[in-house]
Protein backbone atom coordinates (compact mmCIF):
# COMPACT_ATOMS: atom_id res chain seq x y z
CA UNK A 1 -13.31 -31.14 9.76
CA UNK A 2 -15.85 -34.04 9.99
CA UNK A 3 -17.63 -32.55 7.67
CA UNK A 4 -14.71 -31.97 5.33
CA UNK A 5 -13.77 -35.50 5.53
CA UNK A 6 -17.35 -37.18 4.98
CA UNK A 7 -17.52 -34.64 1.80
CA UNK A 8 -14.52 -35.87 0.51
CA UNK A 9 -15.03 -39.60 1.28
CA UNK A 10 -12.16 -39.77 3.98
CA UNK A 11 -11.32 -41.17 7.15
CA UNK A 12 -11.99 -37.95 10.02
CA UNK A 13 -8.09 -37.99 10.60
CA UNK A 14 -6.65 -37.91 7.12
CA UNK A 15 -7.83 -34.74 6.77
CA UNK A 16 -5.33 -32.98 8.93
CA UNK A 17 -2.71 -34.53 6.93
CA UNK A 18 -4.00 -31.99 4.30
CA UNK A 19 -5.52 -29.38 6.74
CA UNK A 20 -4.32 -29.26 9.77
CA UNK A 21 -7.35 -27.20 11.42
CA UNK A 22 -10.14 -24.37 9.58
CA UNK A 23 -7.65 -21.76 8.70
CA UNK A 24 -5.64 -23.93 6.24
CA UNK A 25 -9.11 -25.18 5.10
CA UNK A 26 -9.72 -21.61 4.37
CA UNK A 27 -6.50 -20.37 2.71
CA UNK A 28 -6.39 -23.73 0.69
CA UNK A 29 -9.85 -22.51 -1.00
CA UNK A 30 -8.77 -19.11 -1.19
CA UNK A 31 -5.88 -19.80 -3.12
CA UNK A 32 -7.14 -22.23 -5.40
CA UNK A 33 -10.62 -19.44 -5.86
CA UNK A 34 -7.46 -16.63 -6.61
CA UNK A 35 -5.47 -19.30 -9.06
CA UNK A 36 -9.34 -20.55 -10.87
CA UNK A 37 -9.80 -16.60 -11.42
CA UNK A 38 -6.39 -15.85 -13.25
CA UNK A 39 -7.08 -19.09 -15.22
CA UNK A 40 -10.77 -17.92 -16.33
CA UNK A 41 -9.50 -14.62 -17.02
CA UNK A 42 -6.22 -16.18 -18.70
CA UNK A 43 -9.11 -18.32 -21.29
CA UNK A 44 -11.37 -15.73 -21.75
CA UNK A 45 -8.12 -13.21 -22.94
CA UNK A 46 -6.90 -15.64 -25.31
CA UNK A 47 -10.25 -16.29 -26.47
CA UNK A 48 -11.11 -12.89 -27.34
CA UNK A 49 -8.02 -11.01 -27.23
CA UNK A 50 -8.25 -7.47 -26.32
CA UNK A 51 -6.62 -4.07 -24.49
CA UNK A 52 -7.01 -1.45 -21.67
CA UNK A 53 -11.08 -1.50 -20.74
CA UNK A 54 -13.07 -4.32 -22.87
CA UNK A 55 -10.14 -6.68 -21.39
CA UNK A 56 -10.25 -5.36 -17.95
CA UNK A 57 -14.01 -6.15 -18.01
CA UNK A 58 -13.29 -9.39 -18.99
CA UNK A 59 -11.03 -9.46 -15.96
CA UNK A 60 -14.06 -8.56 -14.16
CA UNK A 61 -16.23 -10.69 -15.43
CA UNK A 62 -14.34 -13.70 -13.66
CA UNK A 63 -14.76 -12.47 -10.40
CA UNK A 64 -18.16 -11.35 -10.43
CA UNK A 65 -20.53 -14.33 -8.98
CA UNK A 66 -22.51 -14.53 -12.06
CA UNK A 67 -22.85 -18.41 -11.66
CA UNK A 68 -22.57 -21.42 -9.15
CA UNK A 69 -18.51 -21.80 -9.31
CA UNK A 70 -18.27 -18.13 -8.76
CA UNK A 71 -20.63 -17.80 -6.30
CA UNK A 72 -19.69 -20.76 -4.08
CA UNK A 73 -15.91 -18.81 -4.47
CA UNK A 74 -17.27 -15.54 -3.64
CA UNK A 75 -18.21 -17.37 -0.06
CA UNK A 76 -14.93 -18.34 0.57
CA UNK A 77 -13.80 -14.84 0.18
CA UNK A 78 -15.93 -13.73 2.62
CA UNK A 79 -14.56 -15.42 5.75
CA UNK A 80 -10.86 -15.42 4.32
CA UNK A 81 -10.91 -11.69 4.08
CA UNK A 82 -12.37 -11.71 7.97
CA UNK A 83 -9.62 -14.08 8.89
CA UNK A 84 -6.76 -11.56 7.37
CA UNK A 85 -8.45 -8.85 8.98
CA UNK A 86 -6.84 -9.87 12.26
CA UNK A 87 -4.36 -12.11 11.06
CA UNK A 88 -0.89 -10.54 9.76
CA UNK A 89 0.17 -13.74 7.52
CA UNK A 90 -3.35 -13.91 5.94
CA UNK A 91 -3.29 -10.16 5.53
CA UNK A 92 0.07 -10.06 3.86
CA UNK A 93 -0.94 -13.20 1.52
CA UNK A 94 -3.79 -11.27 0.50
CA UNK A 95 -2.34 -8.24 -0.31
CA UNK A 96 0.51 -9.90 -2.25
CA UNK A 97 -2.33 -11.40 -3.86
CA UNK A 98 -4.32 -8.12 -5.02
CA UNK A 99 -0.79 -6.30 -5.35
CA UNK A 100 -0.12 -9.05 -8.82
CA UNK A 101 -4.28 -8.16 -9.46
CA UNK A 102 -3.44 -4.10 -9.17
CA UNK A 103 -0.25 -4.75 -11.52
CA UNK A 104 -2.96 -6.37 -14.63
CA UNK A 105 -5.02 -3.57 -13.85
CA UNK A 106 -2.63 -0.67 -13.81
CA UNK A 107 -1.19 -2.20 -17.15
CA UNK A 108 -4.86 -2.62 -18.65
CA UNK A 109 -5.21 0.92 -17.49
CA UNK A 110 -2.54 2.27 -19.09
CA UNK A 111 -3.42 0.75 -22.07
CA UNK A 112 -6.61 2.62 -21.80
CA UNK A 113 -5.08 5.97 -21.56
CA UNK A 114 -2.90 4.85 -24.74
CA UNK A 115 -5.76 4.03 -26.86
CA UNK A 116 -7.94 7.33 -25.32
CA UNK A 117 -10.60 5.31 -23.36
CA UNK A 118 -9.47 7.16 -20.25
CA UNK A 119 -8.49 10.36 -19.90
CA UNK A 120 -5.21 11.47 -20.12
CA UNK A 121 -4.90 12.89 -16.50
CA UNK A 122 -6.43 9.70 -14.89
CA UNK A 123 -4.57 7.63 -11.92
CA UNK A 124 -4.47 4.53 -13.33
CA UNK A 125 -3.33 3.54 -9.55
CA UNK A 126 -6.27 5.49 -8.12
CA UNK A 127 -8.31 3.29 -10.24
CA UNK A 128 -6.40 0.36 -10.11
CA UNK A 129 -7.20 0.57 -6.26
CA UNK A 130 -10.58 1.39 -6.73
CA UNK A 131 -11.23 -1.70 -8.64
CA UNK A 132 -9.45 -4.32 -6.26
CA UNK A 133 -12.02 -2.52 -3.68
CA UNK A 134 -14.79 -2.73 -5.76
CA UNK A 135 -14.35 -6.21 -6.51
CA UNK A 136 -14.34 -7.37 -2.76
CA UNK A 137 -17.42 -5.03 -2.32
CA UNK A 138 -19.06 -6.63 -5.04
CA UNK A 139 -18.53 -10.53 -4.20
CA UNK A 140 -19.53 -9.87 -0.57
CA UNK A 141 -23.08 -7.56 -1.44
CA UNK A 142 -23.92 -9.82 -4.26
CA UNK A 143 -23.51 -12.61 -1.58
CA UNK A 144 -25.18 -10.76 1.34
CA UNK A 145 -27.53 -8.64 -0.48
CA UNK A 146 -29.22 -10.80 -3.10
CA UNK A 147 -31.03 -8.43 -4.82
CA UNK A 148 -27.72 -7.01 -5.81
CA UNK A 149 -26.61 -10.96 -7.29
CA UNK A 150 -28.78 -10.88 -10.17
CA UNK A 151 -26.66 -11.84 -13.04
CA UNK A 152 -27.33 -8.34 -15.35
CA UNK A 153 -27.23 -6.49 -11.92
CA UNK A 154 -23.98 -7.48 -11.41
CA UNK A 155 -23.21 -6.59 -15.09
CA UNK A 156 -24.87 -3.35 -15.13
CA UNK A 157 -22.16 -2.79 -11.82
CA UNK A 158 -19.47 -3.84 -13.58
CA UNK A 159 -19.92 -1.47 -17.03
CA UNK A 160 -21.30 0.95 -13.74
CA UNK A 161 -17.34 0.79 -12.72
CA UNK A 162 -15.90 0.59 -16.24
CA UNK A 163 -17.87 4.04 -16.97
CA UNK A 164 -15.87 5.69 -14.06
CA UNK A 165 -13.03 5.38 -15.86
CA UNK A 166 -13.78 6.54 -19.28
CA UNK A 167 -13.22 10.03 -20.13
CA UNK A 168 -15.73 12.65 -20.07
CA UNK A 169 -17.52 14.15 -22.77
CA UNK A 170 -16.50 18.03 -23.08
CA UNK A 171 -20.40 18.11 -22.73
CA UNK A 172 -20.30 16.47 -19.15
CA UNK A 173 -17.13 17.70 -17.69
CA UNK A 174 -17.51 20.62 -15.31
């Protein structure tokens, strides 16, 4: 909390008038790192509007620590997902959180299966899932492991993912 206050230029006890101890610290970063990745996302869709998997990469894309911002939010996920892990509020925020983040994905799915990117017989909830998982698993190794943080590592992951979800040639499929 000292710290806290010294970074943001305040007296030690105006702080808990904000944050009353290290878990509101924490959820107050993970929020606003949730909320700054549906804006990005938001910017990048209107910039370059698209459907089912070229906009679900972009989705991607803005949760993937490919720079400082997103790396430094990446971090806070970390100990806010170890916090929900034994915490039922934090739990239930977070999966109210990745429920509205498996609803975009679904739909971008969906619209996959529409335009034949994936196949017709795909899950789009099975994959929908899969992503919200991979994400997580992505921020934390590129964090942890930093081999795995290079910026067209992380890329190569992310198409990686994407791929699982196209359909197969009749020359691959079994």
């Amino acid at each position: 909390m000292r710290e806290l206050a010294r970074e943001m230029g305040l007296a030690n006890g105006s702080v808990t008038h904000y944050f009353p101890d290290k878990k509101a610290i924490l959820v107050g970063a993970f929020r606003h790192v949730f909320a700054a990745t549906n804006r990005r996302f938001e910017a990048a869709a209107a910039a370059a509007p698209s459907r089912g998997l070229a906009r679900l990469r972009l989705f991607l894309l803005e949760t993937l620590p490919l720079d400082d911002e997103r790396r430094l939010e990446a971090r806070i996920v970390i100990p806010f997902l170890e916090y929900a892990a034994v915490d039922d509020g934090l739990s239930v925020e977070f999966q109210d959180m990745m429920r509205e983040w498996r609803g975009l994905f679904r739909g971008m799915l969906i619209e996959a299966q529409a335009d034949g990117e994936l196949a017709d017989d795909a899950d789009p909830d099975a994959l929908a899932d899969v992503l919200i998982s991979a994400i997580t698993g992505l921020q934390s190794v590129a964090i942890l492991v930093p081999e795995t943080g290079a910026a067209e590592r992380l890329l190569a992951m992310a198409d990686a993912l994407l791929g699982l979800a196209a359909p197969r040639s009749a020359t691959t499929a079994h």
